[in-house]
Protein backbone atom coordinates (compact mmCIF):
# COMPACT_ATOMS: atom_id res chain seq x y z
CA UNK A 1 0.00 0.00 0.00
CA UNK A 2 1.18 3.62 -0.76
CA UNK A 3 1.38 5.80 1.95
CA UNK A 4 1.27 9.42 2.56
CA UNK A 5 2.87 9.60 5.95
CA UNK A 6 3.91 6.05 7.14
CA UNK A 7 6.61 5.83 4.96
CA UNK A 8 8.57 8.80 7.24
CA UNK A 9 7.51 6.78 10.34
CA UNK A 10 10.06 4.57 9.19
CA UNK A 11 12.93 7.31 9.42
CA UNK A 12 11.38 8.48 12.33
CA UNK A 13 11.00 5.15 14.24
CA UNK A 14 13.17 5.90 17.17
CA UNK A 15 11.32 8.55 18.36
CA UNK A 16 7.97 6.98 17.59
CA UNK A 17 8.32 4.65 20.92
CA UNK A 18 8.63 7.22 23.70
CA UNK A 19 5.50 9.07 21.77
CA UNK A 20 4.24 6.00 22.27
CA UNK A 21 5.06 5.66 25.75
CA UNK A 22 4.31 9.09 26.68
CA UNK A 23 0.33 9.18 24.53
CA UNK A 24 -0.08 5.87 27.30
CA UNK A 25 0.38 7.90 30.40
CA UNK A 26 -2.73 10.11 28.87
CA UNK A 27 -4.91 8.45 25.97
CA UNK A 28 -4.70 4.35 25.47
CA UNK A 29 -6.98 3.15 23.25
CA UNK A 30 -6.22 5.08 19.83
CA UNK A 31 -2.90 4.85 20.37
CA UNK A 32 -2.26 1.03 20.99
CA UNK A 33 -5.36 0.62 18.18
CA UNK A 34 -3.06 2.90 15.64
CA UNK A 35 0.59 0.68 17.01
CA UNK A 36 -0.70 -2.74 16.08
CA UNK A 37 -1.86 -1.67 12.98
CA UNK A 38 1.33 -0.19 11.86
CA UNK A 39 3.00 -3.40 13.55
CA UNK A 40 0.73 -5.47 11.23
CA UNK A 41 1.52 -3.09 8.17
CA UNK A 42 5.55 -3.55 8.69
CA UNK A 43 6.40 -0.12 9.74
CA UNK A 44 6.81 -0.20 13.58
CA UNK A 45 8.29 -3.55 15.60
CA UNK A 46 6.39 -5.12 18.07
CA UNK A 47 8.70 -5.62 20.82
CA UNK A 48 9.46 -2.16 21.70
CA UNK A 49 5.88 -1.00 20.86
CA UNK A 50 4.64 -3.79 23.64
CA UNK A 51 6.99 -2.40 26.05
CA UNK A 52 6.22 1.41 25.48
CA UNK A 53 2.53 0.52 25.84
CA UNK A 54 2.56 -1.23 28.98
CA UNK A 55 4.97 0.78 31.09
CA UNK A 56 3.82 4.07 29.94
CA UNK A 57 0.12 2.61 30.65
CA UNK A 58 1.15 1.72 34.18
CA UNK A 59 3.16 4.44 34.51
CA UNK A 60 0.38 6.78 33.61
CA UNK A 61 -2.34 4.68 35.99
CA UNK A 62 0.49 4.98 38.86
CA UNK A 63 0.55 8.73 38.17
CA UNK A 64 -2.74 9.49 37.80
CA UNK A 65 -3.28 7.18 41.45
CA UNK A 66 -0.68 9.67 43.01
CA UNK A 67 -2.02 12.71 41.83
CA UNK A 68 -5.38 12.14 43.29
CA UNK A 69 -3.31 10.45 46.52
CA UNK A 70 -0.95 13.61 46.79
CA UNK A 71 -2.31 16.38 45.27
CA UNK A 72 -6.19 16.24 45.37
CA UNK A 73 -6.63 19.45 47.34
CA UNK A 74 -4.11 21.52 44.69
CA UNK A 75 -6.28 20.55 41.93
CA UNK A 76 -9.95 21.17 42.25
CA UNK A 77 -10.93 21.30 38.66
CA UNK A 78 -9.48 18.03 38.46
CA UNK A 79 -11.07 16.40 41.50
CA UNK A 80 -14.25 17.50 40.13
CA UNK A 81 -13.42 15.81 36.76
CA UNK A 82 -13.07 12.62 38.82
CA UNK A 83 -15.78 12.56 41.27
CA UNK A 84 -18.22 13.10 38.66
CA UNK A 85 -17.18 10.52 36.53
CA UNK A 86 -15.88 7.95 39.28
CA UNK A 87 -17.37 8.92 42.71
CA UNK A 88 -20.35 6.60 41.46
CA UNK A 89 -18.08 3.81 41.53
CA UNK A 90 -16.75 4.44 44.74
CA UNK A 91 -18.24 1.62 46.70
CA UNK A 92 -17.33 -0.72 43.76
CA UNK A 93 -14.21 0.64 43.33
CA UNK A 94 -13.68 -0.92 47.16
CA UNK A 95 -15.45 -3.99 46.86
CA UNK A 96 -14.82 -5.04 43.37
CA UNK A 97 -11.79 -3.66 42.56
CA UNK A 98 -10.08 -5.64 39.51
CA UNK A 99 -13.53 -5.90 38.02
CA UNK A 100 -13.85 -1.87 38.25
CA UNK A 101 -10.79 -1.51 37.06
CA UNK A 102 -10.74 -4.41 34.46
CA UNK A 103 -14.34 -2.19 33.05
CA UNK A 104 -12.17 1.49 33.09
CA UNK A 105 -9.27 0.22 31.24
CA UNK A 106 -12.33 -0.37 28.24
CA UNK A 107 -14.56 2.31 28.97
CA UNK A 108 -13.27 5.80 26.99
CA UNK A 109 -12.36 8.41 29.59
CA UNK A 110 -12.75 6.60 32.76
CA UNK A 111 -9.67 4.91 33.52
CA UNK A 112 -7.56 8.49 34.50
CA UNK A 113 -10.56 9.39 36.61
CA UNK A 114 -10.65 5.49 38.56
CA UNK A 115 -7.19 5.77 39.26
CA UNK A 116 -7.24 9.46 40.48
CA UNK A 117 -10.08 8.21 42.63
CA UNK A 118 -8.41 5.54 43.93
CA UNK A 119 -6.09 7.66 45.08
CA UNK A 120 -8.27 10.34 46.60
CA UNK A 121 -9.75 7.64 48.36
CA UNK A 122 -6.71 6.40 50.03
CA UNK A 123 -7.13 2.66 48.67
CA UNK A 124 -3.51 1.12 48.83
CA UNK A 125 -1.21 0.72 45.78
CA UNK A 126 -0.51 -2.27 46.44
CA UNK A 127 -4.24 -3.61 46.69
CA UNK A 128 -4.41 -2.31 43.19
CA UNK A 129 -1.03 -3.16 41.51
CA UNK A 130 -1.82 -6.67 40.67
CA UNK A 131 -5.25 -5.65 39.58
CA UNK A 132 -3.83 -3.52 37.13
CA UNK A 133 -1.36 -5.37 36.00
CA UNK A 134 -4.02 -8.23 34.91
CA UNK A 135 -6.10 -5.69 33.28
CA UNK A 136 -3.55 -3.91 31.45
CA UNK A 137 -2.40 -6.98 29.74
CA UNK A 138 -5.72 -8.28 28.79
CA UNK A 139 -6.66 -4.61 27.86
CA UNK A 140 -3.51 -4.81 25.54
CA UNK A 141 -4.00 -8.05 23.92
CA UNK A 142 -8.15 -7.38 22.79
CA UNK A 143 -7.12 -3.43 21.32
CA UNK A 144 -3.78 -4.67 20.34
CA UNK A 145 -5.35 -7.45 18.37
CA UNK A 146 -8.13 -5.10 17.15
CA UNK A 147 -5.69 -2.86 15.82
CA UNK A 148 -2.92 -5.52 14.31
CA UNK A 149 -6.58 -7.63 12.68
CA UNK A 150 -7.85 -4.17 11.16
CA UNK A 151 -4.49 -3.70 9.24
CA UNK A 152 -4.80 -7.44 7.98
CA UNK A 153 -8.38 -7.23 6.99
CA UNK A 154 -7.49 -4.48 5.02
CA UNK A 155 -4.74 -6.33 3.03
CA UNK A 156 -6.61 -7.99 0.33
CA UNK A 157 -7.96 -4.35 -0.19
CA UNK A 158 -4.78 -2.66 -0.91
CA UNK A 159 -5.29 -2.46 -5.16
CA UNK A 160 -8.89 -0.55 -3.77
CA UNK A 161 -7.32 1.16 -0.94
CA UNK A 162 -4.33 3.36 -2.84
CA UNK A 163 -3.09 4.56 0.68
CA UNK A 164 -2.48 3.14 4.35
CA UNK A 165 -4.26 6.17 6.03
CA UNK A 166 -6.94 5.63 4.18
CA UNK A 167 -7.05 1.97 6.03
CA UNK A 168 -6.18 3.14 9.21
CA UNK A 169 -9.02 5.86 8.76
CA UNK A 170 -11.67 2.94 7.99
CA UNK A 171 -10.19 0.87 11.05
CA UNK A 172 -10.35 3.39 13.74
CA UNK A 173 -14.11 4.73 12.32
CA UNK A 174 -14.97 0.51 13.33
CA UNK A 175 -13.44 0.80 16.38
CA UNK A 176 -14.94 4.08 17.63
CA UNK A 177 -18.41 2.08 16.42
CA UNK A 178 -17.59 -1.08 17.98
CA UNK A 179 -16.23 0.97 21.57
CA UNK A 180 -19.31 3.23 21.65
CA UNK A 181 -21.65 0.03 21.13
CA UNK A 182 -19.89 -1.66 23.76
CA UNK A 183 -20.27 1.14 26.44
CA UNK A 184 -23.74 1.77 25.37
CA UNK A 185 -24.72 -1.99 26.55
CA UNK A 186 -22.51 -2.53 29.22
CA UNK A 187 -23.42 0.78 30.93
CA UNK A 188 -25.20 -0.12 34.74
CA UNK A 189 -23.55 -3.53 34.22
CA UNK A 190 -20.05 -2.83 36.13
């Protein structure tokens, strides 16, 4: 497939993985979608794009946790952004914690505002650690395969398709779809 921009990706490749790494601490899903599909398309490796996902993901969950841990009362703005999306969760954020978690890491938005309000809420790292851990990896291996599946589906497409954006356009309109579908069932079901 031609290709408007991945083509400098390839010059650029070294500094593509601490983007990565650094886009996990704040957005997940996009990003790890848009990785495995350039994995699948040749252009980035997998190895380093499996490592910059998952520390910068638990990297960002640990920071957002300490931020809400540390420095609720500096940021009010922010602990407003959490309590009204997570304070709702707050008993099952005690009780069923790797589920609640597990359901943040897929929900858009949520997962920042979980782990801030873990933090506010005083509930140990280390309760939470292994929870995330778990959920990070299975979160990785569903959006990773999304995203690595959507740049093989579009393969047999490529005399249609004159250009790999294109693709990646189509793919990431399906996942939006299949994401908002999702969280418009499973909502009242965590």
């Amino acid at each position: 497939m031609e290709s408007l921009i991945f083509s400098y990706l390839i010059y650029w490749e070294p500094f593509v993985y601490p983007l990565i790494f650094i886009g996990m601490i704040f957005e997940g899903d996009v990003i790890l979608f848009v990785s495995a599909f350039l994995i699948q398309q040749g252009i980035l490796h997998a190895v380093p794009v499996i490592a910059a996902v998952l520390w910068g993901m638990i990297l960002g969950d640990n920071l957002w946790y300490t931020l809400g841990l540390k420095f609720r009362n500096y940021y009010p703005s922010l602990n407003k952004w959490a309590e009204k999306l997570a304070a709702p969760l707050d008993e099952k954020l005690k009780i069923r914690l790797f589920r609640t978690v597990f359901v943040s890491k897929f929900t858009y938005g949520l997962r920042s505002a979980i782990f801030f309000r873990a933090g506010t809420l005083r509930i140990k790292w280390a309760k939470i650690e292994p929870a995330d851990i778990l959920a990070t990896l299975v979160w990785m291996l569903v959006i990773g395969s999304l995203g690595y599946l959507a740049g093989a589906s579009f393969t047999p497409f490529k005399s249609y398709l004159r250009y790999g954006e294109i693709a990646l356009l189509l793919g990431l309109i399906i996942f939006f779809a299949l994401e908002h579908l999702i969280v418009k069932k499973s909502k009242g079901k965590l």
